[in-house]
Protein backbone atom coordinates (compact mmCIF):
# COMPACT_ATOMS: atom_id res chain seq x y z
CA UNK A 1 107.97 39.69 55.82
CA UNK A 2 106.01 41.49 58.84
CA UNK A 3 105.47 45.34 58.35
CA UNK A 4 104.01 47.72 60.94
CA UNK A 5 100.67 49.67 60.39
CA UNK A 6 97.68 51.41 61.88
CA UNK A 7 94.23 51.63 61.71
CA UNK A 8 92.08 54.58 62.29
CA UNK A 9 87.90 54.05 62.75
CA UNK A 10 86.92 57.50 62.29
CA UNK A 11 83.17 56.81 61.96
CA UNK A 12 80.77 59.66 60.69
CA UNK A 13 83.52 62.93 59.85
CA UNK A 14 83.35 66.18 57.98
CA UNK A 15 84.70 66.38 54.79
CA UNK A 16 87.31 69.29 55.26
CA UNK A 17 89.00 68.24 58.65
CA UNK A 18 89.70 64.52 57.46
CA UNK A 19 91.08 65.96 54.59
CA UNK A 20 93.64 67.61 56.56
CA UNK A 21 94.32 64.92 58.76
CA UNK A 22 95.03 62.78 55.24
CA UNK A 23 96.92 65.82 53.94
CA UNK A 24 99.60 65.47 57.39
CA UNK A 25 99.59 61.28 57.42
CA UNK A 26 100.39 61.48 54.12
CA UNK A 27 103.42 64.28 54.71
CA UNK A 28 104.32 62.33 57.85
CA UNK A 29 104.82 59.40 55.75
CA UNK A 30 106.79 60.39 53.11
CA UNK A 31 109.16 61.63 55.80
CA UNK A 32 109.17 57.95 57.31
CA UNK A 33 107.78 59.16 60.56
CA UNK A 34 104.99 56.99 60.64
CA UNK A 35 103.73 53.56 59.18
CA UNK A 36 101.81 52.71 56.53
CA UNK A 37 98.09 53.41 57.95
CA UNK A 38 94.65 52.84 56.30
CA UNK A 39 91.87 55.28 57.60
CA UNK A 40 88.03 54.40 58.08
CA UNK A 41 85.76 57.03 57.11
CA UNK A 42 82.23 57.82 56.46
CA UNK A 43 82.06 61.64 55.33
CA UNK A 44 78.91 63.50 56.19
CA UNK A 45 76.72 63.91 52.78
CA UNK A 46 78.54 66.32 49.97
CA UNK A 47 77.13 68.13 46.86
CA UNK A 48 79.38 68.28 43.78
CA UNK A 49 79.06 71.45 41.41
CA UNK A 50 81.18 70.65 38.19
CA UNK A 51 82.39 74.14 36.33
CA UNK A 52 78.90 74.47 34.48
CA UNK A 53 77.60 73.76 37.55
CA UNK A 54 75.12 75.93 39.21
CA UNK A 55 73.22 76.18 42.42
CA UNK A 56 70.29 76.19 40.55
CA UNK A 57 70.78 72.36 39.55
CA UNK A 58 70.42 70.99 43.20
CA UNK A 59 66.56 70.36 43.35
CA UNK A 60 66.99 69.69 47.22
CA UNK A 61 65.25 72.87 49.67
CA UNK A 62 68.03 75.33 50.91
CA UNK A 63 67.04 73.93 54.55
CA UNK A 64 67.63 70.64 53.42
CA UNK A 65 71.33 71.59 52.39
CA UNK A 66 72.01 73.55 55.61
């Protein structure tokens, strides 16, 4: 059995956008508008702050971060 489905080479992307673009694929798909589709993504560098998190933790210069 042959099925249909797409790849996407996204290189290097922010976090937030690709995220959304997941978030509609995803919506698209469940509503059988689309194939199955695998996505490849590198997302630029993100800190994680758990709840007892605080900015105080990241020992990395605010310039750094920016």
């Amino acid at each position: 059995m042959t099925r249909d489905a797409y790849l996407v080479h996204l290189d290097r992307a922010p976090y937030g956008p690709t995220e959304a673009l997941q978030e509609r694929l995803v919506a698209a798909r469940q509503a059988e508008a689309i194939p199955d589709g695998v996505l490849l993504v590198e997302h630029t560098p993100v800190i994680t702050l758990g709840r007892r998190g605080d900015r105080g933790h990241i020992l990395a210069p605010p310039e750094t971060l920016a």
